[in-house]
N, C-alpha and C. Protein backbone atom coordinates (compact mmCIF):
# COMPACT_ATOMS: atom_id res chain seq x y z
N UNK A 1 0.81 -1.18 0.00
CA UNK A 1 0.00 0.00 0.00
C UNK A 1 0.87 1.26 0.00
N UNK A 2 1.81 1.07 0.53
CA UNK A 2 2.96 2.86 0.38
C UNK A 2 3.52 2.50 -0.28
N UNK A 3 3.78 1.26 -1.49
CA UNK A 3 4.22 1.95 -2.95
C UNK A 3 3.09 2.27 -3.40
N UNK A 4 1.55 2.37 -3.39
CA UNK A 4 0.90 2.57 -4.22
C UNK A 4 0.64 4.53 -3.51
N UNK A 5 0.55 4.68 -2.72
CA UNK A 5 0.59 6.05 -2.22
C UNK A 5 1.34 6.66 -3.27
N UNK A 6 2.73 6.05 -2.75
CA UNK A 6 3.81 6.75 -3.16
C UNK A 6 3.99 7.12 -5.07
N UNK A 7 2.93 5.73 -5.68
CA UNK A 7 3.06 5.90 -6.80
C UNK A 7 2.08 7.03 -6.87
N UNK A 8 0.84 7.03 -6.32
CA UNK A 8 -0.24 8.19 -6.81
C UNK A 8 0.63 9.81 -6.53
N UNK A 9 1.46 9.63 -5.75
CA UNK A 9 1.88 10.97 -5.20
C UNK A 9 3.06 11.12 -6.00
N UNK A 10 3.77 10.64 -6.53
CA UNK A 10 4.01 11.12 -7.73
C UNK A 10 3.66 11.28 -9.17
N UNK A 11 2.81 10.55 -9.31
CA UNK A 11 2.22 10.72 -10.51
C UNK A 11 1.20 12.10 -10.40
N UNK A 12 1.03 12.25 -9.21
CA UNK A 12 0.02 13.86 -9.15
C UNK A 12 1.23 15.21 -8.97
N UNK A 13 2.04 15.00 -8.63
CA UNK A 13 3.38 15.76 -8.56
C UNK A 13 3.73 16.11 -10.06
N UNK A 14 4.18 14.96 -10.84
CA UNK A 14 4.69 14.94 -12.15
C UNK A 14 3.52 15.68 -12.93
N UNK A 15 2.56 15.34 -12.78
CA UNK A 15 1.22 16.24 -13.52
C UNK A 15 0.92 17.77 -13.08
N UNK A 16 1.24 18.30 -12.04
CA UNK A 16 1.07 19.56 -11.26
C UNK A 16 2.26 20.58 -12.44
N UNK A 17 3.28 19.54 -12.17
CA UNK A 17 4.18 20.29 -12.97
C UNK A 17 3.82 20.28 -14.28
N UNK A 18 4.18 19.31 -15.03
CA UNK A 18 3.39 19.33 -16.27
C UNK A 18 2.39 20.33 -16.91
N UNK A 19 1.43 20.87 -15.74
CA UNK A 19 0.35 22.01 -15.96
C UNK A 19 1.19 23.29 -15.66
N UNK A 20 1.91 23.16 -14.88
CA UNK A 20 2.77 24.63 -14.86
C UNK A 20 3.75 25.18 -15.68
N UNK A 21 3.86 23.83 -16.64
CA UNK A 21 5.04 24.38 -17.67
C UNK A 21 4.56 25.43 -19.22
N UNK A 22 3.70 26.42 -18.49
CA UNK A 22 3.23 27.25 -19.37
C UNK A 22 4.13 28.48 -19.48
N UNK A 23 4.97 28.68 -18.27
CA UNK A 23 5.94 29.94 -18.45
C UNK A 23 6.79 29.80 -20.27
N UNK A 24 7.11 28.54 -20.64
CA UNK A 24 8.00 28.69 -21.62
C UNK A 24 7.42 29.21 -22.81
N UNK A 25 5.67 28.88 -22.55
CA UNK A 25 5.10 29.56 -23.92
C UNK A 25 5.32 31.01 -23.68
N UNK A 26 5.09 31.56 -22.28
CA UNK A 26 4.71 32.72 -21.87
C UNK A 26 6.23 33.05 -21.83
N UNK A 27 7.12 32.78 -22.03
CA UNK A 27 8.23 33.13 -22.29
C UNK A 27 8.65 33.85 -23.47
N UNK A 28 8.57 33.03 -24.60
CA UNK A 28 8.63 32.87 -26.00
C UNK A 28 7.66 34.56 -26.34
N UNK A 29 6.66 34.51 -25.94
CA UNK A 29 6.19 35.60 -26.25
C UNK A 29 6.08 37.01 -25.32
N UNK A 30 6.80 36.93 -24.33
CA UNK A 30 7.48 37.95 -23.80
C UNK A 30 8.74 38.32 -24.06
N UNK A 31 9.77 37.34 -24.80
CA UNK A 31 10.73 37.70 -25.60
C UNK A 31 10.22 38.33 -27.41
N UNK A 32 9.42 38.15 -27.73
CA UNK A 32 8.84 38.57 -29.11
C UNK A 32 9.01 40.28 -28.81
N UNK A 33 8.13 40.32 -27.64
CA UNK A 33 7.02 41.53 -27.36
C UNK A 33 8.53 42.62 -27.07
N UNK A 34 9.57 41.85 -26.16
CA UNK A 34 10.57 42.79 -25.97
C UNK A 34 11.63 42.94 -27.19
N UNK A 35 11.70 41.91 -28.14
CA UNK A 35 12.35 42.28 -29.26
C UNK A 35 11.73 43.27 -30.02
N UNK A 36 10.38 43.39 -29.83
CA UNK A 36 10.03 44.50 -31.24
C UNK A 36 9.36 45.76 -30.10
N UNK A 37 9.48 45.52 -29.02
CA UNK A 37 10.32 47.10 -27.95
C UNK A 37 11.34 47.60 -28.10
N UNK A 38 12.46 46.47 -28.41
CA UNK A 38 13.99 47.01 -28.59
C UNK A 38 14.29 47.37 -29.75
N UNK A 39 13.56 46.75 -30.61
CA UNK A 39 13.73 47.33 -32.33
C UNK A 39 12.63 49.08 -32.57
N UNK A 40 11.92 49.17 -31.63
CA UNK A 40 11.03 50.56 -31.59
C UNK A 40 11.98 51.05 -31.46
N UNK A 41 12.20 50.95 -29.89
CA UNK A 41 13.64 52.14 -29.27
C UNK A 41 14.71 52.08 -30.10
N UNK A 42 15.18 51.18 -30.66
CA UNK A 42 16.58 51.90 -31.71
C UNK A 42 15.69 52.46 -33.22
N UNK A 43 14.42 52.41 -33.32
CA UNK A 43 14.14 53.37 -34.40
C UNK A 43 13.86 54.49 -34.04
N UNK A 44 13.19 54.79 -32.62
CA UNK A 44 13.35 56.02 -32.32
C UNK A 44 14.75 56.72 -32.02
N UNK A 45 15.59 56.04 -31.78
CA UNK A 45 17.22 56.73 -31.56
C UNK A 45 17.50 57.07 -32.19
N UNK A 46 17.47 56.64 -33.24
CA UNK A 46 17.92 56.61 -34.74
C UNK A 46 17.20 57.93 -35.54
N UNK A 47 16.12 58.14 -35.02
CA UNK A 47 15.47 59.18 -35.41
C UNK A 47 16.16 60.59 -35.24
N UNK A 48 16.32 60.30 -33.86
CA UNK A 48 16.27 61.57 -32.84
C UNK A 48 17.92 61.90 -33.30
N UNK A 49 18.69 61.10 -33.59
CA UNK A 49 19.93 60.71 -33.95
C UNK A 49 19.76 61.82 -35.76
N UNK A 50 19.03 61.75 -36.37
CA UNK A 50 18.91 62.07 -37.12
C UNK A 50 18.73 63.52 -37.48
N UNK A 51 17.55 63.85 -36.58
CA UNK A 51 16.90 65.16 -36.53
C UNK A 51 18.22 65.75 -35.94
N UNK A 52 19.01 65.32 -34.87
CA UNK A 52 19.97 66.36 -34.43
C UNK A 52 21.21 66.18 -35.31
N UNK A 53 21.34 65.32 -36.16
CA UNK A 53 22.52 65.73 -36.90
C UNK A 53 21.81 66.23 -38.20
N UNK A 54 20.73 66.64 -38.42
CA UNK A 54 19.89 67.92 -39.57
C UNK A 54 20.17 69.25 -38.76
N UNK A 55 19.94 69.74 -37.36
CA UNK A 55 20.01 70.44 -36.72
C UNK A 55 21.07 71.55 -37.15
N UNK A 56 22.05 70.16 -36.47
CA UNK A 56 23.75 70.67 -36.37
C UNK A 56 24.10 71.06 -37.85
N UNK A 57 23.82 70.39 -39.05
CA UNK A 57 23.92 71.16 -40.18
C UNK A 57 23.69 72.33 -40.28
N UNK A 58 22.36 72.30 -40.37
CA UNK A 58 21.49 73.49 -40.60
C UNK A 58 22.35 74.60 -39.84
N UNK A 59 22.79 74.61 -38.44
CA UNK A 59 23.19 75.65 -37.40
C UNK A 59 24.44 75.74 -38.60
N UNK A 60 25.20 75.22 -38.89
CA UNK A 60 26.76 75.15 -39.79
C UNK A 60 26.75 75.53 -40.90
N UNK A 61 25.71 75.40 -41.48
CA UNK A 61 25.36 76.56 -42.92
C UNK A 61 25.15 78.24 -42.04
N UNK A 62 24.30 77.80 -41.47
CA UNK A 62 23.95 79.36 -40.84
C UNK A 62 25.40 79.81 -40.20
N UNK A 63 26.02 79.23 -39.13
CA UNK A 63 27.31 79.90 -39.06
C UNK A 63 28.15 80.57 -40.20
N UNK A 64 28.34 79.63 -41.75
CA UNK A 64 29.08 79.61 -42.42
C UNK A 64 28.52 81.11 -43.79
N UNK A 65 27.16 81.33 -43.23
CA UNK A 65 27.04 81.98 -43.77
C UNK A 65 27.03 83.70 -43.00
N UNK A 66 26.94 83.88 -41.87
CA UNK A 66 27.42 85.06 -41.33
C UNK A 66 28.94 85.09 -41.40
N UNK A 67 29.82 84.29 -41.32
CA UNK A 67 30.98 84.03 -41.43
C UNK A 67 31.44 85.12 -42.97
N UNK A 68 30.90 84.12 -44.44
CA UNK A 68 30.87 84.46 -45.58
C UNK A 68 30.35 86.22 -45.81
N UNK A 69 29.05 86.27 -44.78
CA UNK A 69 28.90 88.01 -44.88
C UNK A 69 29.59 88.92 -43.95
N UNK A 70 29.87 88.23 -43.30
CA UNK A 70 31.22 89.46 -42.51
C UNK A 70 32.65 89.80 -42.81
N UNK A 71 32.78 88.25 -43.78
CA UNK A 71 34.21 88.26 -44.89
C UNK A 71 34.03 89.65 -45.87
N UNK A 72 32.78 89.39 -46.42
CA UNK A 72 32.80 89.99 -47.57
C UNK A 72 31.83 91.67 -46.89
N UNK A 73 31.60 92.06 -45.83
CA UNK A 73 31.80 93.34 -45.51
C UNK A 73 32.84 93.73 -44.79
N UNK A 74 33.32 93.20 -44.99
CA UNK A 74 35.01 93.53 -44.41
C UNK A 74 35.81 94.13 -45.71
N UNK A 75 35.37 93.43 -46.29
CA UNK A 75 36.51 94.02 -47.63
C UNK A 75 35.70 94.73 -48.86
N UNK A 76 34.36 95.22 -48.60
CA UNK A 76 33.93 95.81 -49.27
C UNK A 76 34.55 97.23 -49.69
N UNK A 77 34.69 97.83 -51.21
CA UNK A 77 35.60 99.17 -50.92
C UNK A 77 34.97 100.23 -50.27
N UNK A 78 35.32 101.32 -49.76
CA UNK A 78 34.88 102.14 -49.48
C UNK A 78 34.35 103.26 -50.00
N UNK A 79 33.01 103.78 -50.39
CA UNK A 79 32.68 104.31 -51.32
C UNK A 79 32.93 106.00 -51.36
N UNK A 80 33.65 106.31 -50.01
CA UNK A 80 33.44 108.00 -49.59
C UNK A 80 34.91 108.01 -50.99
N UNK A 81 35.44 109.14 -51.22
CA UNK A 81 36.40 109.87 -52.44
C UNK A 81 37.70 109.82 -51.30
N UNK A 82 38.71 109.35 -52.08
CA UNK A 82 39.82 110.11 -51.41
C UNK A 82 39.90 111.30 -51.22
N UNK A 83 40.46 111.47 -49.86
CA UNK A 83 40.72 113.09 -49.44
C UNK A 83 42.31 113.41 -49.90
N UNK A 84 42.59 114.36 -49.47
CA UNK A 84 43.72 115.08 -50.00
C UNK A 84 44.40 115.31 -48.26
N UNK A 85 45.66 114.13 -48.40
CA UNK A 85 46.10 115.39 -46.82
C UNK A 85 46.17 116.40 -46.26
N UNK A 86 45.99 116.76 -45.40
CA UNK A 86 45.76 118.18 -44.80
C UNK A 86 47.69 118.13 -44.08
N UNK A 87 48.08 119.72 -45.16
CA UNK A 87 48.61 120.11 -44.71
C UNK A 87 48.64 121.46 -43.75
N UNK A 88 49.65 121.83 -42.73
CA UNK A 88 49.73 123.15 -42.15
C UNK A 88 49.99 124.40 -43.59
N UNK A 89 49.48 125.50 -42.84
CA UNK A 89 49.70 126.38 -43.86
C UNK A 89 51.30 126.75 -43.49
N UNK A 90 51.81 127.77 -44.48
CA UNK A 90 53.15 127.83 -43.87
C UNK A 90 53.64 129.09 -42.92
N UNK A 91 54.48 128.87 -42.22
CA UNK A 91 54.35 129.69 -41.24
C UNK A 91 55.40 131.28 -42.13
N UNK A 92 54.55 132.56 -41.53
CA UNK A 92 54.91 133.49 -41.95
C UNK A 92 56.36 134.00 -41.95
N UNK A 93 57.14 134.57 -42.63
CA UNK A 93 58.04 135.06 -43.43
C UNK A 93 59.31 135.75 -41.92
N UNK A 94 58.46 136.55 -41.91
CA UNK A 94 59.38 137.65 -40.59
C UNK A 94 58.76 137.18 -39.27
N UNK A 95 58.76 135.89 -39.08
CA UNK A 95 58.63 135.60 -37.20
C UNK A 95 59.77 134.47 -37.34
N UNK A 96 60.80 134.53 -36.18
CA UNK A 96 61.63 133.53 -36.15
C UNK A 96 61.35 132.77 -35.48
N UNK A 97 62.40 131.51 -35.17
CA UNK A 97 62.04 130.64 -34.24
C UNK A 97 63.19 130.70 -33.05
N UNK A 98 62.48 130.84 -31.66
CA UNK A 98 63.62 130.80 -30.76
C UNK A 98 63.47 129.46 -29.69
C-alpha cells in the first residue's frame, strides 16, 4: 500500500508540474514583445539621432554663412572719395624761431 501512495503521489506531482510548464510559452512571447520594444527604441534613436545631426547642419550653414557676410563686408571698398592730406599752412616770413 505505500508503494501505491507513493506511486499516486508522484504521478500527481509529475502532472502539477506538467500544468505549470506554461511559463515557456509565456516566455517565448514575452521575448517577441521585448524584441520588437527594442527594435522601436533603436528606431526612435535613430530618429532623434537624425533630426539632431539635420540640426547641427542646418546651425553650420547658418554659421558659415554670417561668417561668408562678414568676410565679404570687411573688404567691401569704401565708397566715400579720397581726401587730399591736410597740410599746415606755412608759417609766416618775418617771425623767427627761438
Amino acid at each position: 500500500m505505500q508503494k501505491t501512495v507513493a506511486y499516486a503521489f508522484m504521478l500527481a506531482a509529475t502532472l502539477g508540474l506538467a500544468a505549470c510548464d506554461k511559463p515557456s510559452e509565456d516566455a517565448r512571447e514575452d521575448a517577441r514583445e521585448a524584441q520588437s520594444e527594442a527594435q522601436e527604441s533603436m528606431n526612435d534613436a535613430a530618429e532623434h539621432r537624425n533630426e539632431a545631426a539635420e540640426l547641427e547642419a542646418e546651425a553650420a550653414r547658418e554659421r558659415a554663412e554670417e561668417n561668408r557676410e562678414e568676410t565679404d563686408e570687411a573688404y567691401e571698398p569704401d565708397d566715400t572719395p579720397p581726401t587730399a592730406p591736410v597740410t599746415p599752412p606755412p608759417a609766416p616770413a618775418n617771425q623767427t624761431n627761438q
